[in-house]
Protein backbone atom coordinates (compact mmCIF):
# COMPACT_ATOMS: atom_id res chain seq x y z
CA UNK A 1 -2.60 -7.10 -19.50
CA UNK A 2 -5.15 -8.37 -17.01
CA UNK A 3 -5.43 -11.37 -14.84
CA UNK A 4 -8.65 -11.92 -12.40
CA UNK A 5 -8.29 -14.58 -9.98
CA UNK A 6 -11.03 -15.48 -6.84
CA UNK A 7 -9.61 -16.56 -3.57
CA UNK A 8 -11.03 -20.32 -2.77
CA UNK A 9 -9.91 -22.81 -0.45
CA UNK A 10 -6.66 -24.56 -1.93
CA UNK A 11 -6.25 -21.71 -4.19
CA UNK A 12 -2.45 -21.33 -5.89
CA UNK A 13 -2.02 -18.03 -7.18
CA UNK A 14 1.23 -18.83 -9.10
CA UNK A 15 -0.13 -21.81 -10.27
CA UNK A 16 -3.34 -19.94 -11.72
CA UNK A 17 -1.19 -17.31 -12.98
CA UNK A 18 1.07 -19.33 -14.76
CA UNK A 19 -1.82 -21.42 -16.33
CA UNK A 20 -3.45 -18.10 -17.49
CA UNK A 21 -0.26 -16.89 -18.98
CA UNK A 22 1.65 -20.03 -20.38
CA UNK A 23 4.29 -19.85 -17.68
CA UNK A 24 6.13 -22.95 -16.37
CA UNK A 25 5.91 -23.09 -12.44
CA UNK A 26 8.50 -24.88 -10.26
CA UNK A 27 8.35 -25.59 -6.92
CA UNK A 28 5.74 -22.54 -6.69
CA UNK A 29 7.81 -20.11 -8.21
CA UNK A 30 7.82 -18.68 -12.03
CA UNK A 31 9.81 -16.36 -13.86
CA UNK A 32 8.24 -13.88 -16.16
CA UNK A 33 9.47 -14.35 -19.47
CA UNK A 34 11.23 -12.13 -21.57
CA UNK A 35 8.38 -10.69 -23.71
CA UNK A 36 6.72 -10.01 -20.70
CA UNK A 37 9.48 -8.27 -19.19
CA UNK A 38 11.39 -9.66 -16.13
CA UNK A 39 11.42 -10.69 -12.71
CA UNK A 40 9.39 -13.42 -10.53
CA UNK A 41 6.73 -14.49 -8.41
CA UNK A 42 7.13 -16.90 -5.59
CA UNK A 43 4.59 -18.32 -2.92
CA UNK A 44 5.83 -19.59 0.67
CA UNK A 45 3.45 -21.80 2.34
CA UNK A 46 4.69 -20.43 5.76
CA UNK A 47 2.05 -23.21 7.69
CA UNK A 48 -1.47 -24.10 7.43
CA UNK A 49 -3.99 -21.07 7.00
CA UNK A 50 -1.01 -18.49 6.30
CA UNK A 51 0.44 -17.84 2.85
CA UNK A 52 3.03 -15.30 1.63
CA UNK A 53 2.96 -14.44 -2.16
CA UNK A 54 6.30 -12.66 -3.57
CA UNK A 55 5.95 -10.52 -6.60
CA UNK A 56 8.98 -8.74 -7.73
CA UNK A 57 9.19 -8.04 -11.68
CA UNK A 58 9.40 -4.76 -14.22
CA UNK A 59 6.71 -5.59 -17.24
CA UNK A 60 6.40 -3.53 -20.22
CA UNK A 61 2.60 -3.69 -19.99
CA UNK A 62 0.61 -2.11 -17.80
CA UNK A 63 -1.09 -4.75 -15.77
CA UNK A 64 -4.36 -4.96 -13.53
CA UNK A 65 -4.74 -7.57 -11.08
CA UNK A 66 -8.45 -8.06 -9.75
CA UNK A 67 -9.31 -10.19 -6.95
CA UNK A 68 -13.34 -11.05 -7.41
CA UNK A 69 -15.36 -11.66 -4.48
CA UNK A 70 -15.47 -15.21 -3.23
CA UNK A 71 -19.38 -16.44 -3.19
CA UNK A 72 -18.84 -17.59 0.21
CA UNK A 73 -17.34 -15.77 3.18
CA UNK A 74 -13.83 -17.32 4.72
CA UNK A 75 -11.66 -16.71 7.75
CA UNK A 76 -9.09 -15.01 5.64
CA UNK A 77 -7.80 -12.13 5.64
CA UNK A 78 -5.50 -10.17 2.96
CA UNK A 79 -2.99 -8.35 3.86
CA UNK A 80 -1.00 -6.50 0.44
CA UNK A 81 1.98 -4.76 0.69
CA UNK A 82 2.79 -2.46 -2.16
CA UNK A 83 6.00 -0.88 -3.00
CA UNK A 84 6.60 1.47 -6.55
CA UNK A 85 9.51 2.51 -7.35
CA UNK A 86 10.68 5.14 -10.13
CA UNK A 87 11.92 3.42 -13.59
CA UNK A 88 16.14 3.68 -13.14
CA UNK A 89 16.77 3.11 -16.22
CA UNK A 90 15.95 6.02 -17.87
CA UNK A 91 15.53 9.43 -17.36
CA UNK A 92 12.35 10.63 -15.30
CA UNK A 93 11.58 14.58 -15.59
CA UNK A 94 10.64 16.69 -12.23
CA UNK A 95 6.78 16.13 -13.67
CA UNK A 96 6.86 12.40 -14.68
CA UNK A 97 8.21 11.63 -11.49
CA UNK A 98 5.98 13.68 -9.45
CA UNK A 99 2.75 11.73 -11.74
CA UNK A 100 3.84 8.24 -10.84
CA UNK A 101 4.22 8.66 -7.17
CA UNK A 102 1.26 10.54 -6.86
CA UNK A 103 -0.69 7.83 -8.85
CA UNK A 104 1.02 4.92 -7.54
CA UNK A 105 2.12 5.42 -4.31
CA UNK A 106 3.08 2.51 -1.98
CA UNK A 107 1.07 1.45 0.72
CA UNK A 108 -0.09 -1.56 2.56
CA UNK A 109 -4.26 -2.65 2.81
CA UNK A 110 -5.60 -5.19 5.33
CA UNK A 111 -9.02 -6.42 3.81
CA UNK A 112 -11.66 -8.81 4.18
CA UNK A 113 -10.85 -11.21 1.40
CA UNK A 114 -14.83 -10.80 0.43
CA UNK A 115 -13.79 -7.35 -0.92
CA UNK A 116 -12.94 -7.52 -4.39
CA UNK A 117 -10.04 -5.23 -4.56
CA UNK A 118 -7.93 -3.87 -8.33
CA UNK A 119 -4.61 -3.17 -8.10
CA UNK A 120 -2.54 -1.07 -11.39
CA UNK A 121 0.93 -1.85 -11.84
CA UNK A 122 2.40 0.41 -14.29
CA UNK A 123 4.73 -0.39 -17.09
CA UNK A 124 8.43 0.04 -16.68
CA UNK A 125 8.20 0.23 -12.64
CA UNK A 126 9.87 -1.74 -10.61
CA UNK A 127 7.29 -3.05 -8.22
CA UNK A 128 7.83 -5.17 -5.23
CA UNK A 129 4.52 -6.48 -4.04
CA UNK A 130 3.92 -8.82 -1.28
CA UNK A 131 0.63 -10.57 -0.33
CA UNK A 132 0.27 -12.70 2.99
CA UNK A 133 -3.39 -14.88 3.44
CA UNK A 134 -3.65 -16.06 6.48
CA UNK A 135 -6.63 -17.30 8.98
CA UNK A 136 -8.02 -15.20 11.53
CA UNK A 137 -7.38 -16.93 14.01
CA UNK A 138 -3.85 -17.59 13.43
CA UNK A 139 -3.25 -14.27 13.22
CA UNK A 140 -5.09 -13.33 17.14
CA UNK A 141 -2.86 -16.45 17.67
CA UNK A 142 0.21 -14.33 16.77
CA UNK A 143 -0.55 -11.00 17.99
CA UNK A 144 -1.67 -12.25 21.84
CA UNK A 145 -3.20 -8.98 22.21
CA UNK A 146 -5.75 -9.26 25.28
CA UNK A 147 -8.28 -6.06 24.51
CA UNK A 148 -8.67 -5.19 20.76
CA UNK A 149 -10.10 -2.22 19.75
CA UNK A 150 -10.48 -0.05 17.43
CA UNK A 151 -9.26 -1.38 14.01
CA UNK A 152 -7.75 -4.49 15.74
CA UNK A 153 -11.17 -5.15 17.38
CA UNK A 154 -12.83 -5.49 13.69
CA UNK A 155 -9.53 -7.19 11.62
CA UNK A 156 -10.04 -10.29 14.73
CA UNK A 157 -12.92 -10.76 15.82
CA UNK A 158 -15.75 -8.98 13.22
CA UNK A 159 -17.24 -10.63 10.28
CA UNK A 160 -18.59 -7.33 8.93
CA UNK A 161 -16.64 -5.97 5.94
CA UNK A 162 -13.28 -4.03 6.46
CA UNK A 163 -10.44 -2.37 4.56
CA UNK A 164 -7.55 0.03 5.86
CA UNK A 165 -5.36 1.21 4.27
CA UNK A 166 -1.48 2.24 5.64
CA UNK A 167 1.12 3.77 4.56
CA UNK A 168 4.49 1.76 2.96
CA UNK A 169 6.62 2.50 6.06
CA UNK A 170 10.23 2.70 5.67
CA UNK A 171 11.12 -0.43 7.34
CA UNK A 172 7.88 -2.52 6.32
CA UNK A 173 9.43 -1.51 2.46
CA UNK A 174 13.47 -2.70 3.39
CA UNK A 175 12.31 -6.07 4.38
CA UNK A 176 9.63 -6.28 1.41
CA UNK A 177 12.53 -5.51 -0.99
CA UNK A 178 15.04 -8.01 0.64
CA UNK A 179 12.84 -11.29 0.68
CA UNK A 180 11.21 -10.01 -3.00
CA UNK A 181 14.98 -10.12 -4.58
CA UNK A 182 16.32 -13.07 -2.92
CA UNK A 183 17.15 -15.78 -5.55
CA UNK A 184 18.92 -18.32 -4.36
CA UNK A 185 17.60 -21.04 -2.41
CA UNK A 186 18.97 -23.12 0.43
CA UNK A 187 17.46 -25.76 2.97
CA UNK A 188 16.81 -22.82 5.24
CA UNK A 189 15.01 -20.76 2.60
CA UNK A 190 11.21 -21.36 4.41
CA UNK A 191 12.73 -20.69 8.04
CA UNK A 192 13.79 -17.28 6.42
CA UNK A 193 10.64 -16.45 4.60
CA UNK A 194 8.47 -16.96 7.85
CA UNK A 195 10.76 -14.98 10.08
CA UNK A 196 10.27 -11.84 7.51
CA UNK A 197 6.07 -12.75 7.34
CA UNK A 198 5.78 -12.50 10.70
CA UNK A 199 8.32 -9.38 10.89
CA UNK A 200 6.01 -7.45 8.34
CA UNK A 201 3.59 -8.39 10.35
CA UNK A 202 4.34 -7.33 13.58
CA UNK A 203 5.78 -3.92 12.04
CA UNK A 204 2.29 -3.56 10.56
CA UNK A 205 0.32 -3.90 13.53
CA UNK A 206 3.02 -2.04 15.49
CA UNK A 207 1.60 0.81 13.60
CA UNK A 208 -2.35 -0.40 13.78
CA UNK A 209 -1.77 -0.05 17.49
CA UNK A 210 -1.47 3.32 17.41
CA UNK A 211 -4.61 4.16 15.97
CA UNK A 212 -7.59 5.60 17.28
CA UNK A 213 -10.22 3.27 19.36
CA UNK A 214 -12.86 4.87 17.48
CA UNK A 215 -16.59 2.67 16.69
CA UNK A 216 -15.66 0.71 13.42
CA UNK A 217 -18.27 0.90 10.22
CA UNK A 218 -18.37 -1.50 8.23
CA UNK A 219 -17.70 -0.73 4.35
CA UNK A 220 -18.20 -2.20 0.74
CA UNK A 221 -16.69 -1.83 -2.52
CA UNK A 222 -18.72 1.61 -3.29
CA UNK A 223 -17.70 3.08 -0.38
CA UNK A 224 -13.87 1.69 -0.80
CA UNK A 225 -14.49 3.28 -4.33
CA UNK A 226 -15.74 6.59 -3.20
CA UNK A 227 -12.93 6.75 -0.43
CA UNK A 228 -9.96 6.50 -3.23
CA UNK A 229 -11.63 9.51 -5.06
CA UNK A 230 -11.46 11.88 -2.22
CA UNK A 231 -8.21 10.67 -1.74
CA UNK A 232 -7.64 11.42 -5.40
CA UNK A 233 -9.36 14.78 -5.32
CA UNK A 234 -7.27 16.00 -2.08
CA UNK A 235 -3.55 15.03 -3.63
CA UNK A 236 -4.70 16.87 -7.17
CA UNK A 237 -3.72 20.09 -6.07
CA UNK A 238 -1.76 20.25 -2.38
CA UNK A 239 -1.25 23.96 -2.85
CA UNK A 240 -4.53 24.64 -2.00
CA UNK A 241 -6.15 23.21 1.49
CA UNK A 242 -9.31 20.73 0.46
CA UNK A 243 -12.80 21.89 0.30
CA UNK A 244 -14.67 19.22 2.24
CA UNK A 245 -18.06 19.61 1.11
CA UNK A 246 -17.33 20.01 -2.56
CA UNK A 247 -15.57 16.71 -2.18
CA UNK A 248 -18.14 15.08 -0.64
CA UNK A 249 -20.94 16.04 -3.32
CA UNK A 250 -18.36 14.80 -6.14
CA UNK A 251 -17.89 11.56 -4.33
CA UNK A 252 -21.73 11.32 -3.50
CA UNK A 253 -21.11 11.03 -0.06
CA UNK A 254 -22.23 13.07 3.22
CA UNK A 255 -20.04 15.00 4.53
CA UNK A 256 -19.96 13.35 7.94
CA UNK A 257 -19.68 9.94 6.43
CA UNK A 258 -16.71 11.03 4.87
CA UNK A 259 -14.89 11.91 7.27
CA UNK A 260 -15.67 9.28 9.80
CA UNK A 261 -15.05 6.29 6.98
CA UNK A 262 -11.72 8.56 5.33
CA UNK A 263 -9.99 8.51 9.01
CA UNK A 264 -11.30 4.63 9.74
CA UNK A 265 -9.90 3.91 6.39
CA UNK A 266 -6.82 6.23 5.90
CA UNK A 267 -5.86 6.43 9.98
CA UNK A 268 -6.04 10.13 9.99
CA UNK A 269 -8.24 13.08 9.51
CA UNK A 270 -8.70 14.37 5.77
CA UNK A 271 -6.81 18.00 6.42
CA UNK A 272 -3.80 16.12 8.62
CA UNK A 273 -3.64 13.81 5.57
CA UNK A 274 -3.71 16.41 3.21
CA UNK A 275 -0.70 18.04 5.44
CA UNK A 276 1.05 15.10 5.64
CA UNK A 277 1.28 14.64 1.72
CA UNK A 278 2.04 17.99 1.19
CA UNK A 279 5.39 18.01 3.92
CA UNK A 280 6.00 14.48 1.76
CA UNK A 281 5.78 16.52 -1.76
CA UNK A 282 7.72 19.05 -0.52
CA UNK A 283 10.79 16.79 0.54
CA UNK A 284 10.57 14.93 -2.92
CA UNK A 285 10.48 18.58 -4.47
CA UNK A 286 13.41 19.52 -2.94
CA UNK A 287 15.89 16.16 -2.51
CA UNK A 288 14.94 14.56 -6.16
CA UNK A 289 13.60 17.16 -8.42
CA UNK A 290 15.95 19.75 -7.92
CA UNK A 291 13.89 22.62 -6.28
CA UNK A 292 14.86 25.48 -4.18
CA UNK A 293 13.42 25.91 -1.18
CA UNK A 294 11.53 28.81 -1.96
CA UNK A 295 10.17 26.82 -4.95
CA UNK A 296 8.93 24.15 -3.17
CA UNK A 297 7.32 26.20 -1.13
CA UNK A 298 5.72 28.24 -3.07
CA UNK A 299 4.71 25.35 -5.37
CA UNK A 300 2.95 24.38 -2.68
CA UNK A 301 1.35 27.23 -1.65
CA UNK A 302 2.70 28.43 1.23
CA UNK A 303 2.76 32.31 0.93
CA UNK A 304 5.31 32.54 4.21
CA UNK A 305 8.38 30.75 3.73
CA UNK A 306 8.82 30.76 7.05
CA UNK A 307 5.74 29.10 8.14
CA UNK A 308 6.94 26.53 5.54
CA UNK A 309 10.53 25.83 6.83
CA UNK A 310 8.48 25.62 10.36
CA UNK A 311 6.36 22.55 9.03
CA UNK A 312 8.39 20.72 7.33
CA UNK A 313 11.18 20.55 10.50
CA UNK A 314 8.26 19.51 12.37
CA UNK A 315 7.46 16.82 9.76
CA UNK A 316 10.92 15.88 8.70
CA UNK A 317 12.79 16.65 12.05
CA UNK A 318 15.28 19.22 10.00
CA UNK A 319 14.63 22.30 8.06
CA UNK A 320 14.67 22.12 4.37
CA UNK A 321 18.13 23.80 3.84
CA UNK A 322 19.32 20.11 6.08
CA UNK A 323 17.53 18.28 4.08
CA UNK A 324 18.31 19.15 0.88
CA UNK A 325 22.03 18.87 1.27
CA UNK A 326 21.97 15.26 3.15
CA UNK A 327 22.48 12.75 1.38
């Protein structure tokens, strides 16, 4: 299942998407039938120049939603927040489970609306997905930050092409999943909606702030492309540390380019990412698919266990023996 759709001024995305499918829209909201699976999408016109677009649904299809490249450049800018989660409703093996995060892993991308971006939603996940459009200026408006730099610097005030991408942050994901399953509706239902856009927001940018000030490059599409390989290529295997310049030559990219656009992109360098990941595999190994410590670590190639136990209380603020047993 596939719907393309191009960003234009006026542009109703449930409105399109309900055309496209033969869904019934009311008062900008639709329910995905039954043959389609279940759930809704809903869009809040918070004010002028700033949209939020709710998409909370399980579909037994695999779907791909493409966003095409506008022919003319606009003052918006897309910010997606994207949050899996494992099917409950049947059982997932260790490997299964360990496939799907890796492949579809939550996380948030701010973008130049000129980027044509493809996001998979598998079948039989329960995704919460959350899009907010909203002017450029607006959004300076909101943040009242006096000296951008850095990412900020580019997001507000450059009209070169960007895209970062961020992790799904505990707290950004709680209020994503609380305003996706809300229902009901009451005469205070758009006051609520805008307090939780600009609460995603701010929690976003929280973490944007703490970025380097590095010089921003811009990017396109092939290099966005390229970028999501080497990602690819340095979560295939985290028992074995990345080899940088056999990456680069499989991605068709210098190796210094690489680097500079993964940690613009990504917010970190490729090895701390790749460390990162593997502390994050490690904890899933051990609190959801049932493995011993010395499993986990040796899964993941650590040869001393206690270099291992080490890491991840550095990563996780508790050894893995803690961890395991909370609940």
């Amino acid at each position: 299942m596939t719907f393309e759709f191009t960003v234009q001024p006026g542009f109703n995305f449930v409105k399109s998407f309900g055309d496209s499918f033969n869904i019934p829209v009311f008062k900008n909201e639709l329910k995905i039938p039954p043959h389609m699976g279940e759930g809704h999408i809903k869009m809040v016109d918070v004010e002028p120049g700033f949209k939020f677009v709710l998409h909370h649904y399980t579909l037994k299809e695999e779907f791909h939603l493409k966003r095409n490249s506008p022919d003319e450049a606009s003052d918006l800018i897309s910010i997606v927040f994207n949050s899996n989660e494992l099917p409950a409703r049947s059982p997932v093996d260790r490997q299964t489970a360990m496939e799907f995060l890796k492949k579809n892993g939550s996380s948030i991308q701010i973008a130049s609306t000129a980027i044509s971006t493809e996001t998979i939603f598998p079948a039989n996940a329960e995704i919460y997905f959350g899009v907010i459009g909203i002017n450029r200026k607006l959004l300076a408006d909101l943040l009242r930050i006096n000296q951008e730099n850095g990412p900020l610097e580019t997001i507000l005030n450059s009209y070169s092409l960007f895209f970062y991408h961020e992790k799904m942050h505990p707290e950004i994901a709680r209020v994503l999943k609380l305003v996706s399953e809300i229902n009901e509706q009451n005469k205070l239902s758009d006051l609520f909606y805008s307090i939780k856009a600009h609460e995603m927001i701010y929690l976003l940018f929280e973490k944007l702030l703490g970025r380097d000030s590095d010089k921003q490059s811009p990017v396109n599409k092939s290099d966005i492309d390229k970028l999501y390989l080497i990602r690819t290529a340095v979560l295939a295997d985290l028992g074995q540390p990345p080899n940088l310049s056999e990456i680069a030559v499989k991605a068709g990219m210098s190796e210094t380019k690489m680097k500079h656009l993964f940690k613009q992109t990504f917010g970190d360098t490729i090895y701390n990412f790749y460390q990162n990941e593997r502390m994050q595999e490690a904890g899933f190994l051990l609190k959801h698919a049932g493995y011993s410590v010395s499993e986990a670590g040796y899964r993941l190639g650590f040869s001393n266990l206690s270099h291992f136990s080490r890491l991840f209380e550095k990563h996780f603020g508790t050894t893995p023996k803690k961890y395991t047993l909370a609940g």
